[in-house]
PDB file of N, CA and C in Angstrom:
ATOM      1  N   UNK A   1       0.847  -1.192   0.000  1.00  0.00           N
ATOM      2  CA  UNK A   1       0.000   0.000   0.000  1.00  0.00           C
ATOM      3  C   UNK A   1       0.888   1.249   0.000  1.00  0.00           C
ATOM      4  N   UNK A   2       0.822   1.876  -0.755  1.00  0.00           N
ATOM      5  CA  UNK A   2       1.504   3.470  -0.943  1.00  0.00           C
ATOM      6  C   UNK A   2       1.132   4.520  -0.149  1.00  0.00           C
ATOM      7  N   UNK A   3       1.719   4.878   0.862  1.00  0.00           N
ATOM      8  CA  UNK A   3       1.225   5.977   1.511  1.00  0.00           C
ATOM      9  C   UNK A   3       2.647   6.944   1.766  1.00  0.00           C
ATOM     10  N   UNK A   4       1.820   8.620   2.260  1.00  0.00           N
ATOM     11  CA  UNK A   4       2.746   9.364   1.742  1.00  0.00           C
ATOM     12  C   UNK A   4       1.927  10.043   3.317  1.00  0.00           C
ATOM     13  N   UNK A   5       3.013  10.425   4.065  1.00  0.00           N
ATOM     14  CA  UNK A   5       2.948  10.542   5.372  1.00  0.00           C
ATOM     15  C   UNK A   5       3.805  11.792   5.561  1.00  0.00           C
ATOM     16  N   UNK A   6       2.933  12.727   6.138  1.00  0.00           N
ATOM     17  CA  UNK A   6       3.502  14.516   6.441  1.00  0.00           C
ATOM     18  C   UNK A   6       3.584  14.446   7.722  1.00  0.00           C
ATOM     19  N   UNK A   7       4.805  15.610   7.906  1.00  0.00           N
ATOM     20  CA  UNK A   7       4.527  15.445   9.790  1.00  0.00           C
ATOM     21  C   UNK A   7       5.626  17.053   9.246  1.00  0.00           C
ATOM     22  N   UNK A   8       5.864  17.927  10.787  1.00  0.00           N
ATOM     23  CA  UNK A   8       6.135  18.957  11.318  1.00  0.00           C
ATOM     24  C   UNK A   8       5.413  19.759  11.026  1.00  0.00           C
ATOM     25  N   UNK A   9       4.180  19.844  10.784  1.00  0.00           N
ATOM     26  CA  UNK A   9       3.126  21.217  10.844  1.00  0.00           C
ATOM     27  C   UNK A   9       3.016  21.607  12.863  1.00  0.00           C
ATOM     28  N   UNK A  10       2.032  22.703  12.917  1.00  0.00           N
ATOM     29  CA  UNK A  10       1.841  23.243  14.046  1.00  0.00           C
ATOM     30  C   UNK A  10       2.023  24.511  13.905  1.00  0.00           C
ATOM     31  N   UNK A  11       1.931  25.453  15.319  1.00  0.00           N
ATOM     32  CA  UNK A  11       1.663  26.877  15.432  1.00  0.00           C
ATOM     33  C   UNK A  11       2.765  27.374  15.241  1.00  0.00           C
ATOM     34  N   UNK A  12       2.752  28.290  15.121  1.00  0.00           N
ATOM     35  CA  UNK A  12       4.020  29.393  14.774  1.00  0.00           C
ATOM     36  C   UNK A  12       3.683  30.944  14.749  1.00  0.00           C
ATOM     37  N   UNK A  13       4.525  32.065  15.155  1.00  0.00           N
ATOM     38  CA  UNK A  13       4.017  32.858  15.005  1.00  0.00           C
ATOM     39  C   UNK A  13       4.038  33.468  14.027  1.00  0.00           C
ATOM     40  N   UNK A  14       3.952  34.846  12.817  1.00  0.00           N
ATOM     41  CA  UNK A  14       4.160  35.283  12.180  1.00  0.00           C
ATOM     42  C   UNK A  14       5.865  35.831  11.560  1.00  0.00           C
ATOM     43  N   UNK A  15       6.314  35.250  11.343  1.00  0.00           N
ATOM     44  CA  UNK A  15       8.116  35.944  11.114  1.00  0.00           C
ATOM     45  C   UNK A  15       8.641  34.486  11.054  1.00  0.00           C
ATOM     46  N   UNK A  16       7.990  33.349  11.520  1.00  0.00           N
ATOM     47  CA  UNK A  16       8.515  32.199  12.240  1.00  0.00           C
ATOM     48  C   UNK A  16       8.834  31.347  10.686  1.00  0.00           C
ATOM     49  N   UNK A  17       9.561  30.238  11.622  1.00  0.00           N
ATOM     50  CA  UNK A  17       9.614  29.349  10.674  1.00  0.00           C
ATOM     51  C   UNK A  17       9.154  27.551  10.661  1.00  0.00           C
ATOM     52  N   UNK A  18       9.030  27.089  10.063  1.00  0.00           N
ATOM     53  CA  UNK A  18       8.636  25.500  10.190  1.00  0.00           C
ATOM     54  C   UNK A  18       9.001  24.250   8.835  1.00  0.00           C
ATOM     55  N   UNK A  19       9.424  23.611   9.408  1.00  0.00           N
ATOM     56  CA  UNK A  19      10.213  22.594   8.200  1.00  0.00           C
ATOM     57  C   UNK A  19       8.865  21.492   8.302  1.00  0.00           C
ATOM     58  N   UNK A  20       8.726  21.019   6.896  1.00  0.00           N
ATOM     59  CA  UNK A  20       7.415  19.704   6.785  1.00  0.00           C
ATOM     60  C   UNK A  20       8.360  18.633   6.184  1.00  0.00           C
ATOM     61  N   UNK A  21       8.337  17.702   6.751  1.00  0.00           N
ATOM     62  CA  UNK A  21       8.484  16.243   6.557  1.00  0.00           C
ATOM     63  C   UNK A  21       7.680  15.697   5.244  1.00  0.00           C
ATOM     64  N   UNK A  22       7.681  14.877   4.587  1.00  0.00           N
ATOM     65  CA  UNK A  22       6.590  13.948   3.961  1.00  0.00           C
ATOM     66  C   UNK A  22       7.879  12.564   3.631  1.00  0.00           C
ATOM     67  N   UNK A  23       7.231  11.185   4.355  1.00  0.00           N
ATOM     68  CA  UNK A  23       8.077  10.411   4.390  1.00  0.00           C
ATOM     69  C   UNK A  23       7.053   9.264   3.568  1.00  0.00           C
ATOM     70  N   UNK A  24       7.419   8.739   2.067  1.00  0.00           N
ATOM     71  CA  UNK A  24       6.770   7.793   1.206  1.00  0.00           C
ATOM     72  C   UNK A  24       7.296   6.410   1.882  1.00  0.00           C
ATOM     73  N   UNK A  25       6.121   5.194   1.509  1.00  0.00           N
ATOM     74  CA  UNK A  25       6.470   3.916   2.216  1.00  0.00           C
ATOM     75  C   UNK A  25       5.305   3.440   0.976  1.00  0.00           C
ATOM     76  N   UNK A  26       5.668   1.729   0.581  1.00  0.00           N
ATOM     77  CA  UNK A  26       4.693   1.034   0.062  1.00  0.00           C
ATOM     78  C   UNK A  26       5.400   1.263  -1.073  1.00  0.00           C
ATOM     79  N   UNK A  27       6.425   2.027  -1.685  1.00  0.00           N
ATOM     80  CA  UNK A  27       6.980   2.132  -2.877  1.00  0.00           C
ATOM     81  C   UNK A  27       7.825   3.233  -2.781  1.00  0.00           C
ATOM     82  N   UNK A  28       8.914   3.150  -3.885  1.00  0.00           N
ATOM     83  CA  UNK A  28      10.346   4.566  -3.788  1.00  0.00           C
ATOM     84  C   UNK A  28       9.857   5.449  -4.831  1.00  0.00           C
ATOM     85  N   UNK A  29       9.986   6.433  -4.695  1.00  0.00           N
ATOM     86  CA  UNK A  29       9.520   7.838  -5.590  1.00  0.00           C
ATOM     87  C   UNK A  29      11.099   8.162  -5.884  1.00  0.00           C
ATOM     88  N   UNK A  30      11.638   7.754  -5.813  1.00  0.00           N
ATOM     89  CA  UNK A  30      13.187   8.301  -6.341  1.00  0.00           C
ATOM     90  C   UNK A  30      12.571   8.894  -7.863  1.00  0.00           C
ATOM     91  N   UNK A  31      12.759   8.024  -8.545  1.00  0.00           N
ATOM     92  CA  UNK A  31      12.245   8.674 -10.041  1.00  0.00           C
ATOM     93  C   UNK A  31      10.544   9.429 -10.035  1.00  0.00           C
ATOM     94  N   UNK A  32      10.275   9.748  -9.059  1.00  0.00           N
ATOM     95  CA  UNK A  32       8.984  10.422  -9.561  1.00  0.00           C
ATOM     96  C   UNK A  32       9.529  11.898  -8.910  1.00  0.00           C
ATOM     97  N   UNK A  33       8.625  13.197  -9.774  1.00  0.00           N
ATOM     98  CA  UNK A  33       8.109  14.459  -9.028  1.00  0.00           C
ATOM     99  C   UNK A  33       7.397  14.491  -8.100  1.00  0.00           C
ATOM    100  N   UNK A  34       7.775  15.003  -7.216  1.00  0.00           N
ATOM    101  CA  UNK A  34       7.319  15.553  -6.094  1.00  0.00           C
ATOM    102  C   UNK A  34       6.364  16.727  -5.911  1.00  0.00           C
ATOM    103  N   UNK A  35       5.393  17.385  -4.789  1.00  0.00           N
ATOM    104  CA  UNK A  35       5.032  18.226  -4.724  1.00  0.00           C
ATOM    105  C   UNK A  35       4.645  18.964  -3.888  1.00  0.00           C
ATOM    106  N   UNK A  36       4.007  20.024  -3.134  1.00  0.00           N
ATOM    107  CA  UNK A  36       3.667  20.437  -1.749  1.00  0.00           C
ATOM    108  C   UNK A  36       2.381  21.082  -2.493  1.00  0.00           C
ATOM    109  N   UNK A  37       1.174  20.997  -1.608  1.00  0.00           N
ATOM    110  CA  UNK A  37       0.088  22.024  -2.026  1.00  0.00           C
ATOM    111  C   UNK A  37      -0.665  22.125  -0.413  1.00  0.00           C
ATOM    112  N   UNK A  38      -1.494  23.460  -0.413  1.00  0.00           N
ATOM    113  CA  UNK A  38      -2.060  23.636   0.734  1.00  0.00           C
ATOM    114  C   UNK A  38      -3.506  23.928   0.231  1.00  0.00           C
ATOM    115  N   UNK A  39      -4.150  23.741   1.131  1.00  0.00           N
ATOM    116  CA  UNK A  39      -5.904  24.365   1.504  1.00  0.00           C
ATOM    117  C   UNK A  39      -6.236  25.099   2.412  1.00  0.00           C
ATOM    118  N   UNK A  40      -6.121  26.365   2.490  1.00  0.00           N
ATOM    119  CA  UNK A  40      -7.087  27.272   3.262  1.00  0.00           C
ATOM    120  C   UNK A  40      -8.160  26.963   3.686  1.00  0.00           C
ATOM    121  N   UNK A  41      -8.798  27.296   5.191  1.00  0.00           N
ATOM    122  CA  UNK A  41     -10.717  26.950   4.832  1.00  0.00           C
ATOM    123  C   UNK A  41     -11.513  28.222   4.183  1.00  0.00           C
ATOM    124  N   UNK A  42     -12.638  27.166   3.695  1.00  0.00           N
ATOM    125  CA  UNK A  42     -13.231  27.742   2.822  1.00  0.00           C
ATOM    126  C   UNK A  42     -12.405  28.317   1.130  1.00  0.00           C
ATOM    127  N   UNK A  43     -10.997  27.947   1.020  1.00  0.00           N
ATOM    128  CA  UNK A  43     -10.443  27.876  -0.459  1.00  0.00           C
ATOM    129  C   UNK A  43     -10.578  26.625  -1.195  1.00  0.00           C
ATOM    130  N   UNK A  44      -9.801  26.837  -2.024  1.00  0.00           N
ATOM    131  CA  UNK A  44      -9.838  25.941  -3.432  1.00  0.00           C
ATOM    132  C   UNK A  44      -7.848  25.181  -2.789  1.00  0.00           C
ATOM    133  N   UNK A  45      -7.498  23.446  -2.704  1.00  0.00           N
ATOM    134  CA  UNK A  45      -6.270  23.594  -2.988  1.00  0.00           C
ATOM    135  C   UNK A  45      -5.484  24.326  -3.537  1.00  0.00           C
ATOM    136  N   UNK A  46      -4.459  24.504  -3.545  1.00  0.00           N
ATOM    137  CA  UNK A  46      -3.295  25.387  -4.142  1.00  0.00           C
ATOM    138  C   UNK A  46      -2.143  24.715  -4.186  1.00  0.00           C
ATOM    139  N   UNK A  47      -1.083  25.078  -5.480  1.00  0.00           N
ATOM    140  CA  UNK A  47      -0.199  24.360  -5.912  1.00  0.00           C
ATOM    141  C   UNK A  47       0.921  25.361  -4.640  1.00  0.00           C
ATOM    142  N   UNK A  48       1.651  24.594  -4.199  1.00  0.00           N
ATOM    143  CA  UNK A  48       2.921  25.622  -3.304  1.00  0.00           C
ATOM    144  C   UNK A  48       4.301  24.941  -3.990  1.00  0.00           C
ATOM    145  N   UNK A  49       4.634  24.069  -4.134  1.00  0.00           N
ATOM    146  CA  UNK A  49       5.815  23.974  -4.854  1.00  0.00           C
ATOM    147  C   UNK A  49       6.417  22.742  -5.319  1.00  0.00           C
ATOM    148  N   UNK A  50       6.787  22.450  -6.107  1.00  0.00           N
ATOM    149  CA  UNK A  50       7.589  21.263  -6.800  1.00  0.00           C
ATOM    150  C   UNK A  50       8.766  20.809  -7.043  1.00  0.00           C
ATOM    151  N   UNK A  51       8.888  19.508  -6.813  1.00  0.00           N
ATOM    152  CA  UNK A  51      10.796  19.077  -7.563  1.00  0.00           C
ATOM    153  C   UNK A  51      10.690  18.117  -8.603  1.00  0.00           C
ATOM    154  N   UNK A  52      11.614  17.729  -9.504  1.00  0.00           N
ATOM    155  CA  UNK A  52      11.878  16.982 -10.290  1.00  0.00           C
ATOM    156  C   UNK A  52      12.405  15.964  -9.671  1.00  0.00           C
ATOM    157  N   UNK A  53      12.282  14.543 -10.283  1.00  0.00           N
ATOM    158  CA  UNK A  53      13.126  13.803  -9.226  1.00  0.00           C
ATOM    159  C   UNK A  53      14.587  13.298  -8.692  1.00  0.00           C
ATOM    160  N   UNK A  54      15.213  14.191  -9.495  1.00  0.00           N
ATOM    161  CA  UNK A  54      16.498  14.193  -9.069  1.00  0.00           C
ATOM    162  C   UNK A  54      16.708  15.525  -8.089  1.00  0.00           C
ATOM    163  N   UNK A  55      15.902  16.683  -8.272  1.00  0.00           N
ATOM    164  CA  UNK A  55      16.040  17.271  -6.748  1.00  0.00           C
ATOM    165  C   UNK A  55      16.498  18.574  -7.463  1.00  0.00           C
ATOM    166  N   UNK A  56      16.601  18.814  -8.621  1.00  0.00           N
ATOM    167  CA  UNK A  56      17.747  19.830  -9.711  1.00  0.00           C
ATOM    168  C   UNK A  56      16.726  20.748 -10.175  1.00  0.00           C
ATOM    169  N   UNK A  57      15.443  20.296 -10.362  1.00  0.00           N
ATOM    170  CA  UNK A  57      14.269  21.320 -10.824  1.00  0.00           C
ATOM    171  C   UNK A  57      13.498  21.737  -9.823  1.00  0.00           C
ATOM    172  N   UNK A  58      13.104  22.425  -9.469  1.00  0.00           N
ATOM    173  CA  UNK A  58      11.602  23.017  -8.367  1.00  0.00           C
ATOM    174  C   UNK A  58      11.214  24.395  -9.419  1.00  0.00           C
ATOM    175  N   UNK A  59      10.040  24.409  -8.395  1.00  0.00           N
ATOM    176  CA  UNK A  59       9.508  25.629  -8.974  1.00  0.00           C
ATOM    177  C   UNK A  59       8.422  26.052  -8.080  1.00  0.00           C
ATOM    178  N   UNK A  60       8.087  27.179  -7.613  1.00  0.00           N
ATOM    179  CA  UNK A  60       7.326  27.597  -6.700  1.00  0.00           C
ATOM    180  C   UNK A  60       6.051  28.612  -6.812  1.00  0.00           C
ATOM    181  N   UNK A  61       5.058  28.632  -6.250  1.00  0.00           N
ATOM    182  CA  UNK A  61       3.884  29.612  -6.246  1.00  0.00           C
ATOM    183  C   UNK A  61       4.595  31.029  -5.985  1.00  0.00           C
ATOM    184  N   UNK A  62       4.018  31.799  -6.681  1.00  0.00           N
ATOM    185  CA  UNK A  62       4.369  33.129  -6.498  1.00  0.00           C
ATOM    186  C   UNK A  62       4.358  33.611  -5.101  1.00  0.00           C
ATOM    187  N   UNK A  63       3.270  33.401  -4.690  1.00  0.00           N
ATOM    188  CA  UNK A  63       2.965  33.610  -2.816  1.00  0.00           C
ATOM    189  C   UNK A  63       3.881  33.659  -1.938  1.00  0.00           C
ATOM    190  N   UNK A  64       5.095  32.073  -2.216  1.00  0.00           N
ATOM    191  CA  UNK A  64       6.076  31.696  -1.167  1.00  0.00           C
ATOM    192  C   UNK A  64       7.308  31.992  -2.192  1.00  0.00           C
ATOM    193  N   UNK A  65       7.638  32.383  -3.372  1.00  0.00           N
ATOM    194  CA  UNK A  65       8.729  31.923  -3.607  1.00  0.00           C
ATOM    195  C   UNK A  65       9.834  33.231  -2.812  1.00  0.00           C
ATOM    196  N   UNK A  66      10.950  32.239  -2.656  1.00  0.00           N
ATOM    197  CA  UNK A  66      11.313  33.337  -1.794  1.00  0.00           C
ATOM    198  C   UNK A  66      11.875  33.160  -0.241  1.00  0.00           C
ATOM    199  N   UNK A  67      10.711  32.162   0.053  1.00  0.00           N
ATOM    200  CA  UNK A  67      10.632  32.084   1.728  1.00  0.00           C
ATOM    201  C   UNK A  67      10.458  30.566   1.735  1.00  0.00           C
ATOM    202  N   UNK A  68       9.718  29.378   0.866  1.00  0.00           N
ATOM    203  CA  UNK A  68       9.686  28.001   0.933  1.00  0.00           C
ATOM    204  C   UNK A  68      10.874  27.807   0.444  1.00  0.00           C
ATOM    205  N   UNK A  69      11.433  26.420   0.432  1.00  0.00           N
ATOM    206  CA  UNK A  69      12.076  25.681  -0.101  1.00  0.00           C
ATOM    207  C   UNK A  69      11.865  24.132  -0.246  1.00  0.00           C
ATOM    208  N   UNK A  70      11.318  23.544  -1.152  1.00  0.00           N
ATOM    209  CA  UNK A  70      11.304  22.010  -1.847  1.00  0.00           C
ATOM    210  C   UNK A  70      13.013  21.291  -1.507  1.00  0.00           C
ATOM    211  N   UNK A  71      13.020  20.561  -1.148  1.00  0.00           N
ATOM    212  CA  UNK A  71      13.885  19.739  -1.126  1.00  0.00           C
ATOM    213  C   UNK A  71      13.513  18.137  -1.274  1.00  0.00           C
ATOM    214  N   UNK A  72      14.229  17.346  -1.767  1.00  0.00           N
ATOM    215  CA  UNK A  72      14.640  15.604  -1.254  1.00  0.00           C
ATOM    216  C   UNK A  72      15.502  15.261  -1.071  1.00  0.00           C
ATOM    217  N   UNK A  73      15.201  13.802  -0.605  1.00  0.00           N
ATOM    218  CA  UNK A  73      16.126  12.724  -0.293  1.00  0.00           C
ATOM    219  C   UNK A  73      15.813  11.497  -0.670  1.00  0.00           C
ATOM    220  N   UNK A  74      15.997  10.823  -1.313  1.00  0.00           N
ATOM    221  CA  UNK A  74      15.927   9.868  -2.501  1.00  0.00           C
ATOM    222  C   UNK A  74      16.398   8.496  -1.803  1.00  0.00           C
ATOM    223  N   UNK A  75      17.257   8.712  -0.888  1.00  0.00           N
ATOM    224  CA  UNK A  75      17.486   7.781  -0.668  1.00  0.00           C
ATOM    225  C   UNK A  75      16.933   7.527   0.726  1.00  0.00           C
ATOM    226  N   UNK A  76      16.107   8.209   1.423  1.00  0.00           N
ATOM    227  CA  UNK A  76      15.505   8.523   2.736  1.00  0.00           C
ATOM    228  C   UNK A  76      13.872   8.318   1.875  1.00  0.00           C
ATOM    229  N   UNK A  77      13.755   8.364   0.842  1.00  0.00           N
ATOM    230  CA  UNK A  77      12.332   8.445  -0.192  1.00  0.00           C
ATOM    231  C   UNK A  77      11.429   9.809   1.065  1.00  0.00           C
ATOM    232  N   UNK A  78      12.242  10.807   1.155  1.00  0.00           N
ATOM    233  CA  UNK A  78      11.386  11.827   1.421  1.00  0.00           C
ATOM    234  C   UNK A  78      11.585  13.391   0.646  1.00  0.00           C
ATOM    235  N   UNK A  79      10.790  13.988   1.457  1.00  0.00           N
ATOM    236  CA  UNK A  79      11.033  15.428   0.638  1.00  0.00           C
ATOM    237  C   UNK A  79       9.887  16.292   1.649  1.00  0.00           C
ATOM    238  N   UNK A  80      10.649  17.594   1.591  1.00  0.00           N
ATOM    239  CA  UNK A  80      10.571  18.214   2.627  1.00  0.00           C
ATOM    240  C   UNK A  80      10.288  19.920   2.149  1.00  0.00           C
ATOM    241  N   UNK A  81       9.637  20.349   3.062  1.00  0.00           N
ATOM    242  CA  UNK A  81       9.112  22.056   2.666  1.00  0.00           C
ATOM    243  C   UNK A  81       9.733  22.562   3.728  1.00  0.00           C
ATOM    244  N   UNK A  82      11.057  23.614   3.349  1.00  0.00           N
ATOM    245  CA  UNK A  82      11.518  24.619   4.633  1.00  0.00           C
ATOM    246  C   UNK A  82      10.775  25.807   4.270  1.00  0.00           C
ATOM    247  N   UNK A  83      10.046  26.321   5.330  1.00  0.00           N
ATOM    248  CA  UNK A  83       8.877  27.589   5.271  1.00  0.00           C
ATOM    249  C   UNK A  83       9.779  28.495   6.131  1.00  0.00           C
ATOM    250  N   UNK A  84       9.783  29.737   5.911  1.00  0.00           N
ATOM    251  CA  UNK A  84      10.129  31.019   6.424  1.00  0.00           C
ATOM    252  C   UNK A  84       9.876  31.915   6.237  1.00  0.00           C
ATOM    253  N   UNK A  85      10.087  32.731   7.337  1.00  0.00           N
ATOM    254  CA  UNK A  85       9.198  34.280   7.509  1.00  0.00           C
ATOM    255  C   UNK A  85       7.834  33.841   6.997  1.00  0.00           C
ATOM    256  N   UNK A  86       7.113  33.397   7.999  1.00  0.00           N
ATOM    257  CA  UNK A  86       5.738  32.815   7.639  1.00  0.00           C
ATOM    258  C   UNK A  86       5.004  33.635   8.076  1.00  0.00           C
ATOM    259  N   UNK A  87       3.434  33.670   6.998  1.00  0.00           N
ATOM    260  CA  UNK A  87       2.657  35.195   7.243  1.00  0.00           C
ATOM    261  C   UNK A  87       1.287  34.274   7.572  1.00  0.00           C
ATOM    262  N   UNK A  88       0.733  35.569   8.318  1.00  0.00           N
ATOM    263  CA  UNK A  88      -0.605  34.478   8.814  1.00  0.00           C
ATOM    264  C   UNK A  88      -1.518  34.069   7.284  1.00  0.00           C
ATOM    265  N   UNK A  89      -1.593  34.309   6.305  1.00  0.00           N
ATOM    266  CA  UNK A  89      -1.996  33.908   5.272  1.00  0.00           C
ATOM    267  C   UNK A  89      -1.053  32.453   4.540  1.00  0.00           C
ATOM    268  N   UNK A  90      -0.103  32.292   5.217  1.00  0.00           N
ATOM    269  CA  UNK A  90       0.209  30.504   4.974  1.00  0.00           C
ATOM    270  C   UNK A  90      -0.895  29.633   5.792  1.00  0.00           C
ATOM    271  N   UNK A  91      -1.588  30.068   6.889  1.00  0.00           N
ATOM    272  CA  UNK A  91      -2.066  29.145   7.668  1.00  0.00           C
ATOM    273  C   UNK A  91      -3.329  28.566   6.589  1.00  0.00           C
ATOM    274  N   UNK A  92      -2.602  27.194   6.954  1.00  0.00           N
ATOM    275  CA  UNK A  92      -3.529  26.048   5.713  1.00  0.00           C
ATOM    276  C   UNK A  92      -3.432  24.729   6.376  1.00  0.00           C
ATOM    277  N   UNK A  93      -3.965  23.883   5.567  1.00  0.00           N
ATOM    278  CA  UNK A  93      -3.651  22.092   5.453  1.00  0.00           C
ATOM    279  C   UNK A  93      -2.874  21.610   4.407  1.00  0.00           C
ATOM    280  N   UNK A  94      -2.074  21.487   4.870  1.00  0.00           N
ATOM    281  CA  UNK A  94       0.004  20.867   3.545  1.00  0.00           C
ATOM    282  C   UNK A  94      -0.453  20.012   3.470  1.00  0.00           C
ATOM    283  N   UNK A  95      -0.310  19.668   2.293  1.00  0.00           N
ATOM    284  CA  UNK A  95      -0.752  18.505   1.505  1.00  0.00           C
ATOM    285  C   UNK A  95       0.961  17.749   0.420  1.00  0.00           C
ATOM    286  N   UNK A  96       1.388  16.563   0.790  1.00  0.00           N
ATOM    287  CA  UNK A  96       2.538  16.768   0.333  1.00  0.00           C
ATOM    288  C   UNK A  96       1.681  15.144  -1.033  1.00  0.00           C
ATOM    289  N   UNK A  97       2.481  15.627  -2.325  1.00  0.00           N
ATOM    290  CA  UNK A  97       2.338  14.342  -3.347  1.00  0.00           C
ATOM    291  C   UNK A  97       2.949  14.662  -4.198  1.00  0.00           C
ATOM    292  N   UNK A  98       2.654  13.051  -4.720  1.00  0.00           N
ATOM    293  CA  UNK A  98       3.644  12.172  -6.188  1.00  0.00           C
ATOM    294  C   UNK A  98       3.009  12.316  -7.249  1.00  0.00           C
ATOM    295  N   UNK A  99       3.645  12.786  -8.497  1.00  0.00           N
ATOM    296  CA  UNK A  99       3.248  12.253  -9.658  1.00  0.00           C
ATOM    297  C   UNK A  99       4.094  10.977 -10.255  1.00  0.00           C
ATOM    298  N   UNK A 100       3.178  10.497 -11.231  1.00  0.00           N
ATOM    299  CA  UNK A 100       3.924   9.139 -11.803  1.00  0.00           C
ATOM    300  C   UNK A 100       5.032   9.609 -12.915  1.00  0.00           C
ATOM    301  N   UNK A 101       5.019  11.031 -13.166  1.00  0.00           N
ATOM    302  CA  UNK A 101       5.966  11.491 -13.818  1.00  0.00           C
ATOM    303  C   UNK A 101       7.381  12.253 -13.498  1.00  0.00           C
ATOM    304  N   UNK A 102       8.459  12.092 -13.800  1.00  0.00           N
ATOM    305  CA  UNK A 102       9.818  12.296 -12.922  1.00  0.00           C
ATOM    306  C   UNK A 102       9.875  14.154 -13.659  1.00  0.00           C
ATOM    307  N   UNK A 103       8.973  14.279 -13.823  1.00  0.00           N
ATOM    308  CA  UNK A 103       8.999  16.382 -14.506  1.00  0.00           C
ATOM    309  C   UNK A 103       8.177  16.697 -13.606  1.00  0.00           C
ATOM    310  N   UNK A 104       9.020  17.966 -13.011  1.00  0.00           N
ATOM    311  CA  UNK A 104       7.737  18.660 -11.833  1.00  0.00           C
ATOM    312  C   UNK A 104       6.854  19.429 -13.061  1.00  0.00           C
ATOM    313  N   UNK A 105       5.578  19.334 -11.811  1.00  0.00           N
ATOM    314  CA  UNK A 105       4.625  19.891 -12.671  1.00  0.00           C
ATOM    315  C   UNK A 105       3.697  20.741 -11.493  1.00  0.00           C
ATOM    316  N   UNK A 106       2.751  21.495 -11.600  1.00  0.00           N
ATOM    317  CA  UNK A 106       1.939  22.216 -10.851  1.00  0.00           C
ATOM    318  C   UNK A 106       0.415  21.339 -10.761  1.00  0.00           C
ATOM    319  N   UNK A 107       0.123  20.271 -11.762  1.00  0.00           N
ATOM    320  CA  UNK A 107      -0.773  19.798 -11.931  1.00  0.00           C
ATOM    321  C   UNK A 107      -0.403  17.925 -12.040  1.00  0.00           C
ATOM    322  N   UNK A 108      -1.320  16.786 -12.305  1.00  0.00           N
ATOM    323  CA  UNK A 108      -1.207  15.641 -12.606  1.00  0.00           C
ATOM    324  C   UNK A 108      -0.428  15.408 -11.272  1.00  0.00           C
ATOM    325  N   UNK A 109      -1.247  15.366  -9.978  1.00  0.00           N
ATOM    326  CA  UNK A 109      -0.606  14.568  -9.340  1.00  0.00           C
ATOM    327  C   UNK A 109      -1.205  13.127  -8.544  1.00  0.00           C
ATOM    328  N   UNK A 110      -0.637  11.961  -8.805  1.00  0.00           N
ATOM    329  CA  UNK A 110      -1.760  10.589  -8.496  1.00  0.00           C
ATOM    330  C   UNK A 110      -1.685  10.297  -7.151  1.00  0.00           C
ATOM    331  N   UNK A 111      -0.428  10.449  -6.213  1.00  0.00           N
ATOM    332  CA  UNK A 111      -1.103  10.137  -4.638  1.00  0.00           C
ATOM    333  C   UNK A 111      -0.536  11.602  -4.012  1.00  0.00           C
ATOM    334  N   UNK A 112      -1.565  11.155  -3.153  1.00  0.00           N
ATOM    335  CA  UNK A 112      -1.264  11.919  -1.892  1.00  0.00           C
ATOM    336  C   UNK A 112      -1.455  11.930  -0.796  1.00  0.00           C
ATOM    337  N   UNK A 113      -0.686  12.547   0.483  1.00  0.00           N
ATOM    338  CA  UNK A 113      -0.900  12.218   1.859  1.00  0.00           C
ATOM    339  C   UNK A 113      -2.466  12.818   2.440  1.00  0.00           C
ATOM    340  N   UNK A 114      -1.868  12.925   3.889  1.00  0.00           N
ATOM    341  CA  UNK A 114      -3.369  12.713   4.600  1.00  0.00           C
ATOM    342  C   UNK A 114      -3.214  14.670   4.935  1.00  0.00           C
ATOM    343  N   UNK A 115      -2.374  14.894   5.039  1.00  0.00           N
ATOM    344  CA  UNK A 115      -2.360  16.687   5.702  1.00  0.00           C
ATOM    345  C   UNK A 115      -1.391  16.850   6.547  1.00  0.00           C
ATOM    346  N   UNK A 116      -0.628  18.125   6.621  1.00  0.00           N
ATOM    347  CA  UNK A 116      -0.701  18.366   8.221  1.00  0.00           C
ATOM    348  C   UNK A 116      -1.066  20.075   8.234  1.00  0.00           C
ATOM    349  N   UNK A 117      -1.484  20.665   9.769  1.00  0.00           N
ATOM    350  CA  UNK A 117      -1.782  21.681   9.543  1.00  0.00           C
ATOM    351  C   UNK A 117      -0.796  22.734  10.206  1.00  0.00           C
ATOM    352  N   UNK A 118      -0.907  23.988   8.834  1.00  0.00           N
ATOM    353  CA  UNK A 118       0.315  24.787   9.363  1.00  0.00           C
ATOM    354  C   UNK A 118      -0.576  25.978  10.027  1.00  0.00           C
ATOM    355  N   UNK A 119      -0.868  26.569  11.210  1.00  0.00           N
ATOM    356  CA  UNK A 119      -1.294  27.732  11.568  1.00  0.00           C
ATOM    357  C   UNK A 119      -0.004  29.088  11.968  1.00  0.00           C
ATOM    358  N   UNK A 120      -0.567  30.130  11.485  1.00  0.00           N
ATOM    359  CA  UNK A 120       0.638  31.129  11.700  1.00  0.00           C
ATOM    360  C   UNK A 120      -0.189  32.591  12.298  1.00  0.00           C
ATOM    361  N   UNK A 121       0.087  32.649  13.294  1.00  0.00           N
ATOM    362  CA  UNK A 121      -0.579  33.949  13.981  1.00  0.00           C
ATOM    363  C   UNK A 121      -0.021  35.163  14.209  1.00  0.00           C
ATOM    364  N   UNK A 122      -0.654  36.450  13.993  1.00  0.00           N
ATOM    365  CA  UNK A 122      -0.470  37.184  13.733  1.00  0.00           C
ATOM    366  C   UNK A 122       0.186  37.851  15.099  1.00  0.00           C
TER     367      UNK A 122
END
């Protein structure tokens, strides 16, 4: 079974910072893209940022670029969001996933984890 498992969300204040985990099991994503997206309540998901699967491409939402950072580890089969100088308008539900394709993309992605939630107060 493929599951894709987020962890270091929680509170923070505004200026702050917070690193997200997403650790894959049930199969290796080495060769796949990666991705991070969040949900606001009451929004629509949102794309926050991507890697290729060698770790050499990302690309980021206008919102964070700047202050996130996409990373992996390929051989750890994880990949990770460093967030900084966080504004209370990050506060969402991180959503970390795989596409079956090794090209980041903003769209086409087939699994994904369960959440974690980032709150950032003003």
């Amino acid at each position: 079974q493929v599951q894709l498992v987020e962890s270091g969300g929680g509170l923070v204040q505004a200026g702050g910072s917070l690193r997200l985990s997403c650790a894959a099991s049930g199969r290796t994503f080495s060769r796949n893209a990666m991705g991070w997206f969040r949900q606001a309540p009451g929004k629509e998901r949102e794309f926050v940022a991507t890697i290729d699967w060698s770790g050499a491409g990302t690309s980021y939402a206008a919102s964070v670029k700047g202050r996130f950072t996409i990373s992996r580890d390929n051989l750890k089969n994880t990949v990770s969001l460093q967030m900084n100088s966080l504004k209370p308008e990050d506060t969402a539900v991180y959503y970390c996933a795989a596409r079956s394709s090794s090209a980041y993309s903003t769209s086409g992605y087939d699994y994904w984890g369960q959440g974690t939630q980032v709150t950032v107060s003003s």
